[in-house]
N, C-alpha and C. Protein backbone atom coordinates (compact mmCIF):
# COMPACT_ATOMS: atom_id res chain seq x y z
N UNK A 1 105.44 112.11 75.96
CA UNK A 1 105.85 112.28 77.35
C UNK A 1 105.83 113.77 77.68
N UNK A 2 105.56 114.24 78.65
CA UNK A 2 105.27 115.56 79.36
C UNK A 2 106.58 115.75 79.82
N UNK A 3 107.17 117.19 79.66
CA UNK A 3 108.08 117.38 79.92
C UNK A 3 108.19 117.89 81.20
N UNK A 4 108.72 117.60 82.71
CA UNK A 4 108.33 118.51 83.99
C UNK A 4 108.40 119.34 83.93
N UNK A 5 107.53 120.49 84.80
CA UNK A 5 107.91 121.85 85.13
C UNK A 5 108.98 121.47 86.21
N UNK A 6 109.86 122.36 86.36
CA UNK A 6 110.83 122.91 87.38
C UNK A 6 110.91 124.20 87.75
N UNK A 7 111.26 123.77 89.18
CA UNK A 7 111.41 125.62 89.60
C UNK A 7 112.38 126.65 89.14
N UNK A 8 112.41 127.84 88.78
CA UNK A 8 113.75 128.93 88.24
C UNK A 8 114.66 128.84 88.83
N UNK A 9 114.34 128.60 90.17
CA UNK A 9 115.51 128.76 91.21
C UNK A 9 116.57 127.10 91.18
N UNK A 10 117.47 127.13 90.95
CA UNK A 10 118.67 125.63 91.05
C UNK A 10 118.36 125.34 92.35
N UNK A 11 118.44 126.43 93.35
CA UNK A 11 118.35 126.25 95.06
C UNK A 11 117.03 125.44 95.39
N UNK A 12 116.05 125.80 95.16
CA UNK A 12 115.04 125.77 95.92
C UNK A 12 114.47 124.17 94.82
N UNK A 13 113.89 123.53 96.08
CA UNK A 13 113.95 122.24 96.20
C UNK A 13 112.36 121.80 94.81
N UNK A 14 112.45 120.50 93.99
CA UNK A 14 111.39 120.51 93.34
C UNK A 14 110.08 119.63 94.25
N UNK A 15 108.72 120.49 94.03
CA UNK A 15 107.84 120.04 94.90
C UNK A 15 107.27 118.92 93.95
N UNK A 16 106.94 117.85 94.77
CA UNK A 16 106.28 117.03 93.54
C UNK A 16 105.06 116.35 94.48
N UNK A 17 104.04 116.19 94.25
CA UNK A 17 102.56 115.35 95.03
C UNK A 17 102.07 115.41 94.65
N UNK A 18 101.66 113.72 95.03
CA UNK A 18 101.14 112.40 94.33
C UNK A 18 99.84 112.44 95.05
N UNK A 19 99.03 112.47 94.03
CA UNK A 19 97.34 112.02 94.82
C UNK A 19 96.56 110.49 94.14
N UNK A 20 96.23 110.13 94.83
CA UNK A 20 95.15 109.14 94.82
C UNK A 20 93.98 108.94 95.63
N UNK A 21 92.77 108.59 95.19
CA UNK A 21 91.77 108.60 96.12
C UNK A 21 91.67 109.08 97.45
N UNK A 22 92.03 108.26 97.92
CA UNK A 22 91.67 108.56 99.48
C UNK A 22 93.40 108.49 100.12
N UNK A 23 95.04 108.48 99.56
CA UNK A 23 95.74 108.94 100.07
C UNK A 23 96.20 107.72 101.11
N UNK A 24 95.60 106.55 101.00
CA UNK A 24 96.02 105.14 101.78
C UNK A 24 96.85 104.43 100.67
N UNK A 25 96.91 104.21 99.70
CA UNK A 25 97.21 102.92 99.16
C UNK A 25 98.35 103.54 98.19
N UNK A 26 97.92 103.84 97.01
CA UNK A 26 98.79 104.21 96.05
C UNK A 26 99.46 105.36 96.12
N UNK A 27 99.00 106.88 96.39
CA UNK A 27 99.82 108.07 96.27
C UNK A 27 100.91 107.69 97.42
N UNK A 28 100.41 107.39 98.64
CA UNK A 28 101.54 107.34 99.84
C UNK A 28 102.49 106.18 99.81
N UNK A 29 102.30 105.14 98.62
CA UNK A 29 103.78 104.42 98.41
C UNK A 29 104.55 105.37 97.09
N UNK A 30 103.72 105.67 96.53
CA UNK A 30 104.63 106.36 95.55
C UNK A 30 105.54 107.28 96.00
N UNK A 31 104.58 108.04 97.37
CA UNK A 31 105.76 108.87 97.84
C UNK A 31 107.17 108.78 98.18
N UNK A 32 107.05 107.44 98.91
CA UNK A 32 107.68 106.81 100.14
C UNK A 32 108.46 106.06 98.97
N UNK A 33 108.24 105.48 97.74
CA UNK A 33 109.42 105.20 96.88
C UNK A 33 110.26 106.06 96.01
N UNK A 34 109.23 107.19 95.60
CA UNK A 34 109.98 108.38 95.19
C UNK A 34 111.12 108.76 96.69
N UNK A 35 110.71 109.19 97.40
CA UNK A 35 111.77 109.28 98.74
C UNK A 35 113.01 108.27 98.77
N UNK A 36 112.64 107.21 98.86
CA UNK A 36 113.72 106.34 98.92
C UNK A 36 114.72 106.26 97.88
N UNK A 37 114.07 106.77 96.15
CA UNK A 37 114.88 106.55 95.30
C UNK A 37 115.85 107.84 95.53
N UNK A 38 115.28 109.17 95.78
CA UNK A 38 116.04 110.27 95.70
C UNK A 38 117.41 109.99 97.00
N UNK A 39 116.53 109.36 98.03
CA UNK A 39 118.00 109.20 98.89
C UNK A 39 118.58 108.50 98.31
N UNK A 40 118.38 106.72 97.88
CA UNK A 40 119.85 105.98 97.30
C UNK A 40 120.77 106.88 96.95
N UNK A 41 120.42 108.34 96.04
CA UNK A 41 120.92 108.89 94.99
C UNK A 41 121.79 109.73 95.36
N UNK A 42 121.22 110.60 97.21
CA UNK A 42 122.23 111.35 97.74
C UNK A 42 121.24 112.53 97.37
N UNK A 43 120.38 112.62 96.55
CA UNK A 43 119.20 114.03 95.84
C UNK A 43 118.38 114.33 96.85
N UNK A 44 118.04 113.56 97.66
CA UNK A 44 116.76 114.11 98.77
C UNK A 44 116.62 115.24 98.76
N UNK A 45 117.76 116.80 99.00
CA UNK A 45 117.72 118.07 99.35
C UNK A 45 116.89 118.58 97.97
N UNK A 46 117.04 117.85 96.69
CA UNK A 46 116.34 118.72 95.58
C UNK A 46 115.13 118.41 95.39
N UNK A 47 114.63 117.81 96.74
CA UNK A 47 113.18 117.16 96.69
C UNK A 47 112.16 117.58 97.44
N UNK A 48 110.93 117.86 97.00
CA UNK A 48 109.93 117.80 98.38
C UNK A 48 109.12 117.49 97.85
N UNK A 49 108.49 115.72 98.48
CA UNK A 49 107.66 115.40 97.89
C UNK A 49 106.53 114.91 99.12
N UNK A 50 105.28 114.87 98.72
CA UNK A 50 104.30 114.84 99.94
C UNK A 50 102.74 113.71 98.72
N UNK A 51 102.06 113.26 99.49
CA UNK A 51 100.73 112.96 99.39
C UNK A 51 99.28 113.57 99.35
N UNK A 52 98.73 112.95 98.63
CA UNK A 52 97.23 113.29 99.16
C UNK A 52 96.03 112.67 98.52
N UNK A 53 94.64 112.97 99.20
CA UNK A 53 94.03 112.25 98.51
C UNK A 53 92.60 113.40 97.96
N UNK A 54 92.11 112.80 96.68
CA UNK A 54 90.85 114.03 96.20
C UNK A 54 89.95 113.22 97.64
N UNK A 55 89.46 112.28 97.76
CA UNK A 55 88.91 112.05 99.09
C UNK A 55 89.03 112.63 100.48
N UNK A 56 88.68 113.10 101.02
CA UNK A 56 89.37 113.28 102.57
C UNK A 56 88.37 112.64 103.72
N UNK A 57 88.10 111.34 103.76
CA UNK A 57 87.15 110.42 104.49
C UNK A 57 88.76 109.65 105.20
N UNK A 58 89.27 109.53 104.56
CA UNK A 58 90.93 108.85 105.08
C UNK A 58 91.72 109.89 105.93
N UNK A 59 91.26 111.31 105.94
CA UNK A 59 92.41 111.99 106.41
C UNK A 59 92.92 111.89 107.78
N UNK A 60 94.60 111.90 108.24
CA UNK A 60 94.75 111.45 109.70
C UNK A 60 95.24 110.12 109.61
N UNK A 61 94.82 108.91 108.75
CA UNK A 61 94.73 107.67 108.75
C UNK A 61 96.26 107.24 108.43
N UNK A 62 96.54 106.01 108.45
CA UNK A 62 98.11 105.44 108.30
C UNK A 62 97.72 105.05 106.73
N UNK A 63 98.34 104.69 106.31
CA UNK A 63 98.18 103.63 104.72
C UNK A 63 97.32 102.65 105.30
N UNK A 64 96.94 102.16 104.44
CA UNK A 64 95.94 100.59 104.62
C UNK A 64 97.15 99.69 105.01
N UNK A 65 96.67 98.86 105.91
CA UNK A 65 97.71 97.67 106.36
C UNK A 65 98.10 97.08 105.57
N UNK A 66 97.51 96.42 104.08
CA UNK A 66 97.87 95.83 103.23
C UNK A 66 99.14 96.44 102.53
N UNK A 67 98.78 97.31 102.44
CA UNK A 67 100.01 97.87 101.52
C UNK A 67 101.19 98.34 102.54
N UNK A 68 100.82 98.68 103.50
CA UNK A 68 102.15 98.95 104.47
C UNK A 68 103.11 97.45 104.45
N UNK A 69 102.37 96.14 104.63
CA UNK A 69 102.90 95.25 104.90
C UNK A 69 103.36 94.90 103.62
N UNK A 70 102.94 95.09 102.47
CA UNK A 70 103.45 94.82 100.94
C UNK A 70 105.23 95.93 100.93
N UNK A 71 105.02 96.98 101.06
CA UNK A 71 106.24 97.78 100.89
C UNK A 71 106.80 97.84 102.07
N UNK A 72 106.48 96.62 103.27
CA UNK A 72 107.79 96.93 104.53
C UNK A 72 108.34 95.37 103.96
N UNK A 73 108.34 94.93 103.06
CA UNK A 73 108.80 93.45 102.18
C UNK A 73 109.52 94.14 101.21
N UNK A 74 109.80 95.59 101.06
CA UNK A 74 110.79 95.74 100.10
C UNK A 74 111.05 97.09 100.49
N UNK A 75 111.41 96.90 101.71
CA UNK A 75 112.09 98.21 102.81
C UNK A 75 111.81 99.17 102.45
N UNK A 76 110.50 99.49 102.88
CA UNK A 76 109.73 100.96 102.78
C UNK A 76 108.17 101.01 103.93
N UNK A 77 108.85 102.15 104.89
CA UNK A 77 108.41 102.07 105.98
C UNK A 77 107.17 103.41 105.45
N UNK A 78 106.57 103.02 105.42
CA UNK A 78 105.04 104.30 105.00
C UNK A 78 104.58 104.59 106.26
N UNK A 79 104.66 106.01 106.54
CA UNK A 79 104.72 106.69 107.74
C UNK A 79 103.57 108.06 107.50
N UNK A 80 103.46 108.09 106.74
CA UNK A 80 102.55 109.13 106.00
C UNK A 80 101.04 108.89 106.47
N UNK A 81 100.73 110.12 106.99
CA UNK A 81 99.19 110.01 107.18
C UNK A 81 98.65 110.79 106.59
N UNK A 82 96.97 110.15 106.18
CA UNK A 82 96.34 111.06 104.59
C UNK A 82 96.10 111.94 104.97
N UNK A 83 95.82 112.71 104.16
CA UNK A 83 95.03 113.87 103.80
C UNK A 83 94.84 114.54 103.00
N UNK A 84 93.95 115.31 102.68
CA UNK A 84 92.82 115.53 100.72
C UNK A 84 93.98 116.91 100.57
N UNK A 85 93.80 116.79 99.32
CA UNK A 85 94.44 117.84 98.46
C UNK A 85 93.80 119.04 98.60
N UNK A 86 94.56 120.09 98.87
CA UNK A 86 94.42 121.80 99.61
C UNK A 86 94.65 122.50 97.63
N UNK A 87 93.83 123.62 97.72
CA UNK A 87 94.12 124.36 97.01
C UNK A 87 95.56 124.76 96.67
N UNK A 88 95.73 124.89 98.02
CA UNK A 88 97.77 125.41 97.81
C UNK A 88 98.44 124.53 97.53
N UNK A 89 98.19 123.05 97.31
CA UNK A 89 99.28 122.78 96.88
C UNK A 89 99.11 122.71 95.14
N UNK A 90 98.33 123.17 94.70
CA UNK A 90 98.93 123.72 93.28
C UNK A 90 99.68 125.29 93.31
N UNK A 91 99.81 125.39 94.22
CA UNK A 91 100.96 126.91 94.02
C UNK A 91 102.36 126.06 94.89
N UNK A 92 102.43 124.83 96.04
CA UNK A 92 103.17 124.84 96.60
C UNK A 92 104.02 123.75 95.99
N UNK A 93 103.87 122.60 94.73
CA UNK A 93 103.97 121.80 94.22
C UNK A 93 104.22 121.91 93.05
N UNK A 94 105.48 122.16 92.16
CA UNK A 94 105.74 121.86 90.96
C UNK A 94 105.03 121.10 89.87
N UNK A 95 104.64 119.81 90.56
CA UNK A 95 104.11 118.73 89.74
C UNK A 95 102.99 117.84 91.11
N UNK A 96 101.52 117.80 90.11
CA UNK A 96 100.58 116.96 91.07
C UNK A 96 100.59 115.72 90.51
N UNK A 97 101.09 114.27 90.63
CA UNK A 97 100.88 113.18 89.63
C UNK A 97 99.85 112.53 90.19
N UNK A 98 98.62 112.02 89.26
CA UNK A 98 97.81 111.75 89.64
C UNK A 98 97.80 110.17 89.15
N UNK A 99 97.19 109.38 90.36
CA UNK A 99 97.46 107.49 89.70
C UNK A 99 96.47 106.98 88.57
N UNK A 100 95.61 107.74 88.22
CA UNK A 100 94.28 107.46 87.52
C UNK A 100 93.70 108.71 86.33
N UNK A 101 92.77 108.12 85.42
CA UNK A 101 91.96 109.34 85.33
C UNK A 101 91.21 109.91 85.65
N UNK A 102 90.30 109.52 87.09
CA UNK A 102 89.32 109.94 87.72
C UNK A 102 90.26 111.15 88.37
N UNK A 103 91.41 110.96 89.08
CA UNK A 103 92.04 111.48 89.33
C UNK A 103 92.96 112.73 89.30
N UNK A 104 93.15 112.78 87.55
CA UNK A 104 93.89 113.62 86.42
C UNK A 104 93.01 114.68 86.09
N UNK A 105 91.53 114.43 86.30
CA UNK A 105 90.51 115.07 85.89
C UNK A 105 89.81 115.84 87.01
N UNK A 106 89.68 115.09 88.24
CA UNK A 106 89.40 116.15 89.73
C UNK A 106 90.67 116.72 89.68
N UNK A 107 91.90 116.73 89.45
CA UNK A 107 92.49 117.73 89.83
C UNK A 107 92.66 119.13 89.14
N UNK A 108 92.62 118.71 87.78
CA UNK A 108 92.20 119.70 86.51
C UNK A 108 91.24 120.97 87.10
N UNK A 109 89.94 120.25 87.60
CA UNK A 109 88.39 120.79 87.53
C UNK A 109 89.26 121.61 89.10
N UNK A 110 90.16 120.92 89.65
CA UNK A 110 90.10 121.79 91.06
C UNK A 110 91.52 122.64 90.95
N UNK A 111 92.47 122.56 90.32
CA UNK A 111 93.22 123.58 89.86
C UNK A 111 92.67 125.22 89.80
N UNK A 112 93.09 125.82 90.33
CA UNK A 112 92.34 127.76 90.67
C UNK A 112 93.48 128.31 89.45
N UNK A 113 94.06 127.74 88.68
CA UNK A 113 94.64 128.46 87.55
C UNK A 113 94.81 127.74 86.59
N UNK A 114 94.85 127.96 85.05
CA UNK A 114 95.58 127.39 84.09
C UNK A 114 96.68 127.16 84.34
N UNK A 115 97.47 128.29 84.71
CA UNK A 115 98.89 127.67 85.06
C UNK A 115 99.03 126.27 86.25
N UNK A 116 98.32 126.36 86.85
CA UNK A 116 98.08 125.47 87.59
C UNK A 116 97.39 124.01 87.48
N UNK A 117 96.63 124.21 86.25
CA UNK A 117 96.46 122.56 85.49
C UNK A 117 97.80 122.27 84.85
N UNK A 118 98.67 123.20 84.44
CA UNK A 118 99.71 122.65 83.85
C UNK A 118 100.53 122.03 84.72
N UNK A 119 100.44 121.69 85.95
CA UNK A 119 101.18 121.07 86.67
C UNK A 119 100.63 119.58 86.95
N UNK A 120 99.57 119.11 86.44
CA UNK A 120 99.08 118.02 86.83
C UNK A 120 99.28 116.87 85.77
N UNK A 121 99.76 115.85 85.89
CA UNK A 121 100.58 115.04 85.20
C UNK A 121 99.67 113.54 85.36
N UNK A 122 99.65 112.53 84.92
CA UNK A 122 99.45 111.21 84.83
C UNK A 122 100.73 110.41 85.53
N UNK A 123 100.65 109.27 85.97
CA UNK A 123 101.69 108.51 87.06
C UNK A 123 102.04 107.52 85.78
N UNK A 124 100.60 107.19 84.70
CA UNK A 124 101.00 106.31 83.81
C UNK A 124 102.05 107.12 82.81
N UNK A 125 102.19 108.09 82.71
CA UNK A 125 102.81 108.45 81.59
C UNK A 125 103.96 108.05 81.74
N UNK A 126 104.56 107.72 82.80
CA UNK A 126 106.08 107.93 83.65
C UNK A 126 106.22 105.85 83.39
N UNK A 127 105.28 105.44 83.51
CA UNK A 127 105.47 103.93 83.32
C UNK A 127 106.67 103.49 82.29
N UNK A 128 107.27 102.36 82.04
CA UNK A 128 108.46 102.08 80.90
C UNK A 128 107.96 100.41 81.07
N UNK A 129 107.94 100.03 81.84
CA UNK A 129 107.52 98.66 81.85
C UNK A 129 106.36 98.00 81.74
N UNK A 130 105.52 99.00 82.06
CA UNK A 130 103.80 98.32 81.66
C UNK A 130 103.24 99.27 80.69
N UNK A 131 103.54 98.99 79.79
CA UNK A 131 102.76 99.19 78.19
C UNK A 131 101.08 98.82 78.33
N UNK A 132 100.83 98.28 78.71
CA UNK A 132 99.31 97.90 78.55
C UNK A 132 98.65 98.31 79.73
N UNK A 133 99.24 99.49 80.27
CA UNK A 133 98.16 100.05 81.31
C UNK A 133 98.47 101.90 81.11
N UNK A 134 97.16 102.32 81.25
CA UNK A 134 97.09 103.52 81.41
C UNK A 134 96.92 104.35 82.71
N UNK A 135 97.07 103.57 83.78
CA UNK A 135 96.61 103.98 85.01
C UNK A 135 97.45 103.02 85.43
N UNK A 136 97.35 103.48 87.09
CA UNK A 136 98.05 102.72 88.27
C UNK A 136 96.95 102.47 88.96
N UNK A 137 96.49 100.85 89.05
CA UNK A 137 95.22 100.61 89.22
C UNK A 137 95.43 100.57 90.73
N UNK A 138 94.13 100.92 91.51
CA UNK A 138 93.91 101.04 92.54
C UNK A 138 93.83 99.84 93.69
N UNK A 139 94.55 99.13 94.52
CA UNK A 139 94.34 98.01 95.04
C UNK A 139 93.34 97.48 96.00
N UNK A 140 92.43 98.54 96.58
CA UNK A 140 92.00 98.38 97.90
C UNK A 140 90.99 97.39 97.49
N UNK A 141 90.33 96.65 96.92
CA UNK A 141 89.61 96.10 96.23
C UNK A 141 90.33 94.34 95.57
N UNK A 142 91.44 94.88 95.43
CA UNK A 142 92.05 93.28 94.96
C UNK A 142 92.65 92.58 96.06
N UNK A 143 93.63 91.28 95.97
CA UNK A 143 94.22 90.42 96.94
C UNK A 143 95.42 90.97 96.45
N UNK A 144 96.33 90.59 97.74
CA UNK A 144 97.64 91.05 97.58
C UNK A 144 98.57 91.42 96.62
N UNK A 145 98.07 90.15 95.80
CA UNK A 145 99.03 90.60 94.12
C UNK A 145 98.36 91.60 93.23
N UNK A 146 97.30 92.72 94.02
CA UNK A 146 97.03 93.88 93.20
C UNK A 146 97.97 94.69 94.31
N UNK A 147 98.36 94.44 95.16
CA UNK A 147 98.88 95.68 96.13
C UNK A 147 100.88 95.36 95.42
N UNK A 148 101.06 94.15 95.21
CA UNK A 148 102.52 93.88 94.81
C UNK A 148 102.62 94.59 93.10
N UNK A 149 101.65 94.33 92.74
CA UNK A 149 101.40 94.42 90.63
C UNK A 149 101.62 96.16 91.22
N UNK A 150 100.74 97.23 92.22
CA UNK A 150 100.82 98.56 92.05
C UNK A 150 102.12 99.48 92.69
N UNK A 151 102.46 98.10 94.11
CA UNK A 151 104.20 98.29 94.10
C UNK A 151 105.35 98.46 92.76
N UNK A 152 105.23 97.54 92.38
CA UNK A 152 106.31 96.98 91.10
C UNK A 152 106.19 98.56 89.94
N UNK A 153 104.50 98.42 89.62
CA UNK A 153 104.43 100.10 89.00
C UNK A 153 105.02 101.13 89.16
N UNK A 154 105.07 101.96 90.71
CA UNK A 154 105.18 102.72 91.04
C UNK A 154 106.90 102.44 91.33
N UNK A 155 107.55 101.80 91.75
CA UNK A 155 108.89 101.62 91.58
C UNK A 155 109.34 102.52 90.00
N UNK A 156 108.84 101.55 88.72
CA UNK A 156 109.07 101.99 87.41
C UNK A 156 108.81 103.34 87.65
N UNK A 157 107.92 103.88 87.44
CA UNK A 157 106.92 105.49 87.18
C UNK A 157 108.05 106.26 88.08
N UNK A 158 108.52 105.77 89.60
CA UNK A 158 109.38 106.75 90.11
C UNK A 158 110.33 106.61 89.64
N UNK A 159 110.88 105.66 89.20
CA UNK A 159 112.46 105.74 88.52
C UNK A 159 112.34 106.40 87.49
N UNK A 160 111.46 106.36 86.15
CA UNK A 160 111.94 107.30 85.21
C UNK A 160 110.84 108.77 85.59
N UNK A 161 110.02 109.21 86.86
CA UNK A 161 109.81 110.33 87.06
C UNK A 161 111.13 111.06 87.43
N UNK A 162 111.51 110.43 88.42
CA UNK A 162 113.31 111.22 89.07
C UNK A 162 113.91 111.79 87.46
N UNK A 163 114.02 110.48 87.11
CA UNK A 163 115.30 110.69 86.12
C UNK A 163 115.11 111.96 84.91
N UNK A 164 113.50 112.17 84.83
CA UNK A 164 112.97 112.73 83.88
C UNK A 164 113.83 114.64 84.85
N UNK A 165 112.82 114.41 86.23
CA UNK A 165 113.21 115.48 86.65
C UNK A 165 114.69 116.01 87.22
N UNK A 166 115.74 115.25 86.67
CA UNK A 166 117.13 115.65 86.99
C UNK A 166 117.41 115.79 85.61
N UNK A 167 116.94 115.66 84.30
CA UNK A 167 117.62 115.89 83.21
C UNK A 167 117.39 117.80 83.17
């Protein structure tokens, strides 16, 4: 398990964004459940977490309807509109988690520092409940129970990402 970077400062809030493809389906629920978990918690203020996608053919766009309507079934209103990953946010972002390895690997190659690949993380690593996957498979392509199977994931991955980053 990868241990997070955190910022020096206690004050200043940890940046964390999530990319996936094109910034519709998977990074922007992860967000939107990472968000929700930090509020239950009362943590929101030690948070700033945002989206994106290595694609930018989506940018501007809402989430795919499918998945909006999958996570407004387990009260999570995805409000987030895409857009591709900026150079800055490896200086503005603590941690980039990426849902894939296509993913883990464009961000690597597009990182402008070493120090700055060290911020790019796997979404599977953070998994506890699905052992037999290495990735957070992508849904736009399956029927609903790939958009519920990458819900249920990303629930896990954000619960022990938080928890990882408050220890």
């Amino acid at each position: 398990m990868h241990q997070p970077a955190v910022p020096s400062s206690a004050s200043k809030p940890i940046g964390v964004l999530f990319v996936c493809l094109g910034n519709i389906c998977r990074s922007v629920a992860a967000q939107h459940i990472f968000e929700h978990l930090a509020a239950a918690r009362h943590l929101s203020a030690r948070f700033r977490v945002d989206s994106a996608g290595i694609y930018g053919g989506h940018s501007g766009q809402q989430a795919d309807a499918r998945m909006r309507r999958a996570a407004a079934r387990r009260g999570y209103r995805l409000t987030h509109l895409a857009r591709r990953v900026r150079e800055s946010d490896f200086q503005d972002f603590d941690l980039l988690v990426a849902m894939d390895d296509s993913n883990f690997h464009t961000l690597l190659r597009l990182a402008p520092t070493l120090q700055a690949q060290q911020r790019v993380r796997r979404m599977a690593d953070y998994l506890t409940r699905f052992p037999r996957y290495d990735h957070v498979p992508d849904p736009y392509y399956e029927g609903m129970q790939g958009f519920e199977l990458v819900l249920d994931m990303l629930e896990d991955a954000c619960e022990h990402l938080l928890n990882e980053l408050l220890r």
